[in-house]
N, C-alpha and C. Protein backbone atom coordinates (compact mmCIF):
# COMPACT_ATOMS: atom_id res chain seq x y z
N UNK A 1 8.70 -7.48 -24.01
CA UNK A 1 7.94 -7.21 -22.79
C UNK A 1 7.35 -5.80 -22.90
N UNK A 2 6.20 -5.35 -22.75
CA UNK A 2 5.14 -3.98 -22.59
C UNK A 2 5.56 -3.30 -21.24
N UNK A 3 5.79 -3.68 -20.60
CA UNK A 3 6.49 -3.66 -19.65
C UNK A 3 7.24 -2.07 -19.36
N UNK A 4 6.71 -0.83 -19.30
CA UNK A 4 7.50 0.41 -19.06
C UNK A 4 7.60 0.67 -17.69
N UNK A 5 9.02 0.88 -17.60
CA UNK A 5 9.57 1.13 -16.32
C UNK A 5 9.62 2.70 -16.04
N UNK A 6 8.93 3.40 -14.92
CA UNK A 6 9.52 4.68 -15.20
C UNK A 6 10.69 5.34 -14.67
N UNK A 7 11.32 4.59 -13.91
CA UNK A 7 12.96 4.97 -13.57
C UNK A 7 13.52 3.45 -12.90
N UNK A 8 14.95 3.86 -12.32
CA UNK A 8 15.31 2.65 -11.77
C UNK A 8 15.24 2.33 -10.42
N UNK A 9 14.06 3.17 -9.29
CA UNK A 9 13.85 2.85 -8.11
C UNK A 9 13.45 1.57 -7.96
N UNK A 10 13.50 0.89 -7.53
CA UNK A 10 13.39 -0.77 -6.80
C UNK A 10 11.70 -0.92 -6.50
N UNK A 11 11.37 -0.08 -5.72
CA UNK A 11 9.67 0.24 -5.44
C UNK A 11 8.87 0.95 -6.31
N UNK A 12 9.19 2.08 -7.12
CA UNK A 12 8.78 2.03 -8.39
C UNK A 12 8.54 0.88 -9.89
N UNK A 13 9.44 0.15 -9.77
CA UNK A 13 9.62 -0.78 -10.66
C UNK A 13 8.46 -1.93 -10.31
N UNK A 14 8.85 -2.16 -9.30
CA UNK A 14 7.57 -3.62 -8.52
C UNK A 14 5.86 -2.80 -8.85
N UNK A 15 6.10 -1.31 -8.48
CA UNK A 15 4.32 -1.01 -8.85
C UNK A 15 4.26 -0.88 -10.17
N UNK A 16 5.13 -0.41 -10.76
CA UNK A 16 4.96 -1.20 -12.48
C UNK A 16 4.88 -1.93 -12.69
N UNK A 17 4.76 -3.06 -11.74
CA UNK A 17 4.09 -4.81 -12.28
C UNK A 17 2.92 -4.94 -11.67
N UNK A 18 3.05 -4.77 -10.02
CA UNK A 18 1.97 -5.43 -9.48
C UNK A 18 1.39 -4.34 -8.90
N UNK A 19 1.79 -2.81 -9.22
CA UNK A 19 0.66 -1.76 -8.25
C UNK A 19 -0.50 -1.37 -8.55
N UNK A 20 -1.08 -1.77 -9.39
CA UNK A 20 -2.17 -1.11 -10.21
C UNK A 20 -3.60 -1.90 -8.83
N UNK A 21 -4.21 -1.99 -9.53
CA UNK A 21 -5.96 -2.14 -8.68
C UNK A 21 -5.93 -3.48 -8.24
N UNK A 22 -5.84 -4.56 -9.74
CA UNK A 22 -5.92 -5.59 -9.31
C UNK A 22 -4.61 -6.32 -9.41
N UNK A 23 -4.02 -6.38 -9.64
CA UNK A 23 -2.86 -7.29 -9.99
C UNK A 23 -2.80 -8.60 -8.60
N UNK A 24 -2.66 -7.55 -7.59
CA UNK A 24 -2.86 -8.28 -6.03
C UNK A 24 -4.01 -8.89 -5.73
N UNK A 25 -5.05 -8.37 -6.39
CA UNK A 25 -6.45 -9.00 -6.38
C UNK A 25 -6.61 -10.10 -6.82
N UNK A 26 -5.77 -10.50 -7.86
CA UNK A 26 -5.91 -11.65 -8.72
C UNK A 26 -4.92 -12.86 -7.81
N UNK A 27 -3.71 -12.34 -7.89
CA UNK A 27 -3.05 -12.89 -7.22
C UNK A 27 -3.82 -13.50 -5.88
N UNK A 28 -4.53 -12.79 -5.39
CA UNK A 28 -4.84 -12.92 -3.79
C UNK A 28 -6.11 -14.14 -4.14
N UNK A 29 -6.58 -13.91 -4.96
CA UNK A 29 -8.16 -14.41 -5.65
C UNK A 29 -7.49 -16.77 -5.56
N UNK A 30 -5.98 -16.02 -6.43
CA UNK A 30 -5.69 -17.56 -6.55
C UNK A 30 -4.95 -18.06 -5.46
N UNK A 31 -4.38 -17.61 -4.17
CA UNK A 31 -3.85 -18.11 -3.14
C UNK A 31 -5.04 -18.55 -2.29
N UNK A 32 -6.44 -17.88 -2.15
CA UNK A 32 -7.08 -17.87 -1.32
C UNK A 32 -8.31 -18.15 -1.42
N UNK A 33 -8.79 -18.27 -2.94
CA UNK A 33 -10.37 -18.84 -3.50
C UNK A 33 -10.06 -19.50 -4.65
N UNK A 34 -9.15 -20.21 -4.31
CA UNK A 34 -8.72 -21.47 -5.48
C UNK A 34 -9.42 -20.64 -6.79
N UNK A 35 -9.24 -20.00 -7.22
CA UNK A 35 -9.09 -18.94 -8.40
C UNK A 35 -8.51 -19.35 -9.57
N UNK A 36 -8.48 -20.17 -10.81
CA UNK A 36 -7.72 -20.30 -11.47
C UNK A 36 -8.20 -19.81 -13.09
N UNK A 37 -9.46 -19.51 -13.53
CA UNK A 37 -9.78 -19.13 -14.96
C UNK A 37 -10.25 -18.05 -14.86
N UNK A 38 -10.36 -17.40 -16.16
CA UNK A 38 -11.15 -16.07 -16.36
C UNK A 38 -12.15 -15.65 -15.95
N UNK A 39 -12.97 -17.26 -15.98
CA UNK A 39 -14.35 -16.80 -15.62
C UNK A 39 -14.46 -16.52 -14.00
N UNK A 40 -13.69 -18.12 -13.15
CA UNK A 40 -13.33 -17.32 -11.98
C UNK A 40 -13.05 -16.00 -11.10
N UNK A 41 -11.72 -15.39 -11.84
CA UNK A 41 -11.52 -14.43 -11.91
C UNK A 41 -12.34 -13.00 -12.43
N UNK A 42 -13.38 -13.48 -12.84
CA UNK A 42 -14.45 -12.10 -13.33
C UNK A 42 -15.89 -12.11 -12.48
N UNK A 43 -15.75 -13.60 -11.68
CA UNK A 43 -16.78 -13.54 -10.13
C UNK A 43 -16.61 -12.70 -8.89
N UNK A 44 -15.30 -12.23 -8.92
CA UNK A 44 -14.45 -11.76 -7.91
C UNK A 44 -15.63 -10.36 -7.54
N UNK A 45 -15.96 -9.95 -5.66
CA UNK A 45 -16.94 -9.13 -5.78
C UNK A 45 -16.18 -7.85 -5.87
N UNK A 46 -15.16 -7.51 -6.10
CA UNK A 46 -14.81 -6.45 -6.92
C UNK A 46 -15.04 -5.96 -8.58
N UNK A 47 -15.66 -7.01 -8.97
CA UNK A 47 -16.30 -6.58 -10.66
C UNK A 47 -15.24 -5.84 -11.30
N UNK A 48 -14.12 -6.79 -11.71
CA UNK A 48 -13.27 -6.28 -12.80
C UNK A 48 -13.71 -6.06 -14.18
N UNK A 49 -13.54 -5.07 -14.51
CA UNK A 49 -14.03 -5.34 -16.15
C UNK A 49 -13.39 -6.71 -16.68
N UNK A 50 -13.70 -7.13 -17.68
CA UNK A 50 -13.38 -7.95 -18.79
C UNK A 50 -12.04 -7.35 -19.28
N UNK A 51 -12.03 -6.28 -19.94
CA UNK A 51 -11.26 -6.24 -20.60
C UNK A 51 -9.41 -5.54 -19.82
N UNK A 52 -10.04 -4.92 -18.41
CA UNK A 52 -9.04 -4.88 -17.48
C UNK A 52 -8.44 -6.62 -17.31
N UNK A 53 -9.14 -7.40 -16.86
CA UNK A 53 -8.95 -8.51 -16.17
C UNK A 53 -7.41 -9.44 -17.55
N UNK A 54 -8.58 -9.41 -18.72
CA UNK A 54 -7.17 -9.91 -19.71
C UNK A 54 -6.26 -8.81 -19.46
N UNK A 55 -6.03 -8.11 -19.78
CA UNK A 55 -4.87 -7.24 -19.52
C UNK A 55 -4.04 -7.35 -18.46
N UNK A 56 -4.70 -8.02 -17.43
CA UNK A 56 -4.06 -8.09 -16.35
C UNK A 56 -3.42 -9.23 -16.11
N UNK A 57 -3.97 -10.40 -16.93
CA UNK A 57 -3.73 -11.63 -16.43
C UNK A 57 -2.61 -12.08 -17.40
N UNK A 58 -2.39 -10.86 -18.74
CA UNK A 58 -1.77 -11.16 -19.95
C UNK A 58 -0.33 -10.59 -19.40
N UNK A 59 -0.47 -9.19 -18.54
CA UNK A 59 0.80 -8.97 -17.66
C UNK A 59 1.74 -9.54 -16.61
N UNK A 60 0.40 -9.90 -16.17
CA UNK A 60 1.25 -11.03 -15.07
C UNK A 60 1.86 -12.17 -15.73
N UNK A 61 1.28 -12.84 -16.35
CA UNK A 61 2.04 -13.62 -17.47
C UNK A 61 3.26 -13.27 -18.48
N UNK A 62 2.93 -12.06 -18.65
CA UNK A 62 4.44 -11.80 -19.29
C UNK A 62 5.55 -11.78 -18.88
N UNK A 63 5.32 -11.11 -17.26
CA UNK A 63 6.61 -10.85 -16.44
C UNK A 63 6.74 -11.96 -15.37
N UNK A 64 6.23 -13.25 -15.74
CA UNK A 64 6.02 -14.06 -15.08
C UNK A 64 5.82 -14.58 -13.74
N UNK A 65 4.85 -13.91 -13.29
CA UNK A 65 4.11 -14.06 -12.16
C UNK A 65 3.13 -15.11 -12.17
N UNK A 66 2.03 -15.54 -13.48
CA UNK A 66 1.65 -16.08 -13.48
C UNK A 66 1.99 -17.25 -14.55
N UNK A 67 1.57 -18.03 -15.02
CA UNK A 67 1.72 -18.91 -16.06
C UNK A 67 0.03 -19.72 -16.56
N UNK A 68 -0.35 -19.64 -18.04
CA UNK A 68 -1.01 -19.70 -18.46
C UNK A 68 -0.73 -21.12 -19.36
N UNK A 69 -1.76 -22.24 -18.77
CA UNK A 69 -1.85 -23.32 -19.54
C UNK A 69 -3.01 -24.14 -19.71
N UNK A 70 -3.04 -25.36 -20.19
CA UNK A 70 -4.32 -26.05 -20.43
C UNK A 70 -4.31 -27.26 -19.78
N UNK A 71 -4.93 -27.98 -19.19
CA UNK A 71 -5.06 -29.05 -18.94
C UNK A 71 -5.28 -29.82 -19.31
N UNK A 72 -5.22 -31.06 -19.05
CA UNK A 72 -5.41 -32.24 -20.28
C UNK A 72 -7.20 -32.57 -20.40
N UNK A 73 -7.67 -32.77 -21.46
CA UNK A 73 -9.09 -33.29 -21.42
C UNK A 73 -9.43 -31.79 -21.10
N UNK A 74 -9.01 -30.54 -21.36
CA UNK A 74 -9.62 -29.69 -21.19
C UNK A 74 -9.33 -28.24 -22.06
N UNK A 75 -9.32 -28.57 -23.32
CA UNK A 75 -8.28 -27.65 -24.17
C UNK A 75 -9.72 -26.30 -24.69
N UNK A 76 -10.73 -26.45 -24.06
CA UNK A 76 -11.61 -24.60 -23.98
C UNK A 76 -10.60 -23.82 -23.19
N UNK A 77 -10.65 -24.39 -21.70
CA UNK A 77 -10.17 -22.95 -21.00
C UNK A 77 -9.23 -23.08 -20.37
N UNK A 78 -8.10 -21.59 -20.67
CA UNK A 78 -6.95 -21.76 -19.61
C UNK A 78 -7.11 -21.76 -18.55
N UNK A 79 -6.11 -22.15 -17.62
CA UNK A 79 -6.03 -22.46 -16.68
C UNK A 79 -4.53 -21.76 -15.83
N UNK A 80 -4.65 -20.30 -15.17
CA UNK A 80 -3.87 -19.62 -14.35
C UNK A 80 -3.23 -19.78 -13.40
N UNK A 81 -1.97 -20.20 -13.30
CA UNK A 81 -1.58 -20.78 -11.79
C UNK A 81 -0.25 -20.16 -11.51
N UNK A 82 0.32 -19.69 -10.46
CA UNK A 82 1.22 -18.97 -10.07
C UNK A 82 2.56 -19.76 -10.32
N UNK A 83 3.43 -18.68 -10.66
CA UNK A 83 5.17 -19.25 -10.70
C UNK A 83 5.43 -18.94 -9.42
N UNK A 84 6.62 -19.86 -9.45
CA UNK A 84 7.48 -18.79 -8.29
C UNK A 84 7.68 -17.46 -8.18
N UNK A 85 7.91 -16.56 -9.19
CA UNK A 85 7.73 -15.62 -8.86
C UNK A 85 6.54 -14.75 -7.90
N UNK A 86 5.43 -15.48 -8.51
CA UNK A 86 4.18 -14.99 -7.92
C UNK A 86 3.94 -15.69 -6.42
N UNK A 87 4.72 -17.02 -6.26
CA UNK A 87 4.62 -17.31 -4.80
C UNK A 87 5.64 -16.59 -4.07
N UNK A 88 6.47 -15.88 -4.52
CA UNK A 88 7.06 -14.94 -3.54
C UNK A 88 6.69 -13.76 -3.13
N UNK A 89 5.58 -13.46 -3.99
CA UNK A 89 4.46 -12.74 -3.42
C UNK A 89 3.58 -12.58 -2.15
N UNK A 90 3.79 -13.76 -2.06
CA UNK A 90 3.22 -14.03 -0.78
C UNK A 90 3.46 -13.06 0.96
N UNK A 91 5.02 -12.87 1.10
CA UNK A 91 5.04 -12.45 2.47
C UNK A 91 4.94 -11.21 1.92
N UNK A 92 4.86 -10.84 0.85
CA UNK A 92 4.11 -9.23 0.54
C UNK A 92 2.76 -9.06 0.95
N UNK A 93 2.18 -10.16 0.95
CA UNK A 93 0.42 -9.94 1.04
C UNK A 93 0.30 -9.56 2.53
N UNK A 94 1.34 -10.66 3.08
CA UNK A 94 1.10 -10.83 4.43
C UNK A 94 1.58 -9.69 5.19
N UNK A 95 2.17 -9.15 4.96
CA UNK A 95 2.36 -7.72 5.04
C UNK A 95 1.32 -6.57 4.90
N UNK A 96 0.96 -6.62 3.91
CA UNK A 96 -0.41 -5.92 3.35
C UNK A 96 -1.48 -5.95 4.57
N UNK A 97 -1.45 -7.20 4.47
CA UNK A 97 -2.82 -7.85 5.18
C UNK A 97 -2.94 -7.22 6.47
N UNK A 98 -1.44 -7.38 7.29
CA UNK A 98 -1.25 -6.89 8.79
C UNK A 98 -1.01 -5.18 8.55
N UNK A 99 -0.42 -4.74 7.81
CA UNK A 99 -0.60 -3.42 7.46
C UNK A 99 -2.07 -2.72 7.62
N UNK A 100 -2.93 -3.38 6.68
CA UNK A 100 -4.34 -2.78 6.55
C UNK A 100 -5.42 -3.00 7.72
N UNK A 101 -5.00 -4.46 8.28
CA UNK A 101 -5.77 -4.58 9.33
C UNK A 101 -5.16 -3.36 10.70
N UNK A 102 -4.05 -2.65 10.57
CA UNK A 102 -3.96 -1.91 12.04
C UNK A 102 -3.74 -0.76 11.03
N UNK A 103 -4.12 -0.30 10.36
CA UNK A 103 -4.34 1.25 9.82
C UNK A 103 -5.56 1.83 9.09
N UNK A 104 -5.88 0.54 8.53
CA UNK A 104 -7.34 0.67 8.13
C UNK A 104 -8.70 0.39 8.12
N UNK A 105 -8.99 -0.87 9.29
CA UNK A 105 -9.86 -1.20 9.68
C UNK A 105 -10.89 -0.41 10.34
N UNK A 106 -10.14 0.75 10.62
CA UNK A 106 -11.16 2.15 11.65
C UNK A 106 -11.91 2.56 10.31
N UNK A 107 -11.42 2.89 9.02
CA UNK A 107 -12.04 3.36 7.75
C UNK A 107 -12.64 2.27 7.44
N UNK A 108 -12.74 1.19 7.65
CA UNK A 108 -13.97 0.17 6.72
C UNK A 108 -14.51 -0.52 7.31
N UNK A 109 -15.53 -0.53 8.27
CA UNK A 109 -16.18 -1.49 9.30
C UNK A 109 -16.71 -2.84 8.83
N UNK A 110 -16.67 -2.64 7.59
CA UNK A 110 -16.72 -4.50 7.07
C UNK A 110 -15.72 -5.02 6.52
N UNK A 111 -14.52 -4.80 7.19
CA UNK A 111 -13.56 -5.79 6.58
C UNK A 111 -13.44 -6.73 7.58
N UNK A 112 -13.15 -7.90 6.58
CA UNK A 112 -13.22 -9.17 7.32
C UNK A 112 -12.17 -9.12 8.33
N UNK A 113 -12.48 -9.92 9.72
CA UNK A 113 -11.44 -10.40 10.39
C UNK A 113 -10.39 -11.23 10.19
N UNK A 114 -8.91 -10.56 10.98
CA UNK A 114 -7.97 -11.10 10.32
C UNK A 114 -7.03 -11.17 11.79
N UNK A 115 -6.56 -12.93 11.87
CA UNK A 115 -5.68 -13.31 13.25
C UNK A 115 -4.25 -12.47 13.04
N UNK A 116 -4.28 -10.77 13.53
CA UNK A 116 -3.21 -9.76 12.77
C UNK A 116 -2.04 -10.57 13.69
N UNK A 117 -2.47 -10.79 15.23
CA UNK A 117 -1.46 -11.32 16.15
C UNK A 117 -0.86 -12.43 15.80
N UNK A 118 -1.65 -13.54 15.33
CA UNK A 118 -0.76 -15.39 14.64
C UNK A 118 -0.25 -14.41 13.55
N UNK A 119 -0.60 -13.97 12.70
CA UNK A 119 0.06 -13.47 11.54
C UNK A 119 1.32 -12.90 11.76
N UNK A 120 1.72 -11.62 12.82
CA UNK A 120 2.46 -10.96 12.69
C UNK A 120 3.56 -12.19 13.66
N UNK A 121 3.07 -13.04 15.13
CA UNK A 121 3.70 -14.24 15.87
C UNK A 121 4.03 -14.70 14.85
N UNK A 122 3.85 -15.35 14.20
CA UNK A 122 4.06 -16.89 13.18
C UNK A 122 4.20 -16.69 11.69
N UNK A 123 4.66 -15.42 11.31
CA UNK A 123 4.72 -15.27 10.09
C UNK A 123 5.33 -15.93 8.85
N UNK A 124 6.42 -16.72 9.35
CA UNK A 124 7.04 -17.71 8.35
C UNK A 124 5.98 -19.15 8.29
N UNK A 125 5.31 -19.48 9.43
CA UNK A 125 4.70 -20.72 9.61
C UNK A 125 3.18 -20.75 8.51
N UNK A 126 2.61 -19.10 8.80
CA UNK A 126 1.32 -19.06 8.11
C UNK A 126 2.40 -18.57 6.41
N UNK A 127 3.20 -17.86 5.79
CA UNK A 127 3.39 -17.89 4.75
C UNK A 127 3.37 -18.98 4.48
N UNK A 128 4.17 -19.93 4.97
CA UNK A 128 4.49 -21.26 4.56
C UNK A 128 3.42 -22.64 4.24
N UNK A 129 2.46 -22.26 5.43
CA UNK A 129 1.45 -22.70 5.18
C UNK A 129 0.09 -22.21 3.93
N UNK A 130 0.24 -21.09 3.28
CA UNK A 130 -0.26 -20.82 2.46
C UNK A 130 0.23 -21.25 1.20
N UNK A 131 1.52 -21.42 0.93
CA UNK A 131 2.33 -21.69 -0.04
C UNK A 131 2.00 -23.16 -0.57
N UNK A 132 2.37 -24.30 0.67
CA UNK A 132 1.84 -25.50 0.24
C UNK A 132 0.63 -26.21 0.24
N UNK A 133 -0.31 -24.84 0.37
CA UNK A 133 -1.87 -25.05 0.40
C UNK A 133 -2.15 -24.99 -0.87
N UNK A 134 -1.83 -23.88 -1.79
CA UNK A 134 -1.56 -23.58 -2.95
C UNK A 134 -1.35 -24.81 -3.69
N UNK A 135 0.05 -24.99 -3.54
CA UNK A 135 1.00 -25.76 -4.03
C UNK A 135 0.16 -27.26 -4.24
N UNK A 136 -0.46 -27.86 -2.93
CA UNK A 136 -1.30 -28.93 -2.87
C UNK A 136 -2.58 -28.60 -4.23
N UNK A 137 -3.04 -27.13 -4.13
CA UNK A 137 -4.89 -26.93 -4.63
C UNK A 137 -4.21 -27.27 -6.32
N UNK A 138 -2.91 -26.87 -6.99
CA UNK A 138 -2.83 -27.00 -7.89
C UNK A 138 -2.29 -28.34 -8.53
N UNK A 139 -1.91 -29.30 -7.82
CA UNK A 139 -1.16 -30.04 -7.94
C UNK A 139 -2.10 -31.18 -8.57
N UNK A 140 -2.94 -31.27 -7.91
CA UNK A 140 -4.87 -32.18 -8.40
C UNK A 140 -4.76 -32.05 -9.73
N UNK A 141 -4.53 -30.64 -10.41
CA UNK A 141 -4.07 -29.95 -12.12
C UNK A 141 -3.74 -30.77 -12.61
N UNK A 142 -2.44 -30.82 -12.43
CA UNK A 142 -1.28 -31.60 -13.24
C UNK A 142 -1.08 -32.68 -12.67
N UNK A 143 -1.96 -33.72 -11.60
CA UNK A 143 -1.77 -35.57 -11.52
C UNK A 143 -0.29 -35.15 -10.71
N UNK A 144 -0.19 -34.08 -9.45
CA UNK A 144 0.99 -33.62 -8.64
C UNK A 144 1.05 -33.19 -7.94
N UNK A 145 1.79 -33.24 -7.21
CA UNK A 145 1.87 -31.87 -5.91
C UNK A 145 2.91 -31.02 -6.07
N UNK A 146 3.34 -31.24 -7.23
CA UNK A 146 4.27 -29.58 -7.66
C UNK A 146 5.66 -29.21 -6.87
């Protein structure tokens, strides 16, 4: 694993996987714009480089967040789809999400609207519901619902 840790804090360690620019971007790209290939992933209107984006997608894969495979009748391009690990990602986002919408929305007048109130009310119901939305978008993949 490439993988350098720079001490043994708990929150240090997690932004050595997923703190960098995009890591969450990608992640977020495939919970929420059915996101699953490179090329996908290099439409994103944040304009990742190329050569950031493998790097990124080669990390998440290592430390298994993501998982990298092929589909049948389709052996050009991989195909990116989250582990469990990376779906436990999830009530992190949702966190994020309600975080940024009440601290940072005064700094960016075009960020999209976000239901912060159902989110922060119903937070197990909308994780949950994102999870087997997912879970359903990939399942079409593999002839499953996963």
């Amino acid at each position: 694993m490439n993988v350098e840790f720079r001490c043994k804090c708990p929150i240090s360690s997690a932004l050595d996987v997923i703190g960098d620019k995009w890591s969450l971007l990608i992640i977020r790209d495939m919970l929420f714009a059915n996101k699953k290939t490179f090329t996908d992933f290099s439409t994103s209107e944040e304009s990742i480089a190329s050569n950031i984006l493998s790097s990124r997608l080669k990390l998440l894969e290592e430390v298994q967040i993501i998982r990298k495979s092929k589909v049948e009748g389709n052996l050009k391009s991989n195909i990116y789809t989250l582990t469990e690990k990376g779906l436990n990602l999830i009530p992190v986002i949702a966190e994020i999400t309600i975080w940024s919408d009440e601290n940072i929305r005064g700094l960016n007048p075009i960020m999209v609207d976000v239901d912060r109130e159902n989110l922060k009310n119903n937070k197990q119901t909308v994780i949950d519901g994102i999870r087997q939305g997912y879970l359903k978008s990939i399942g079409s993949l593999y002839g499953n619902s996963q």
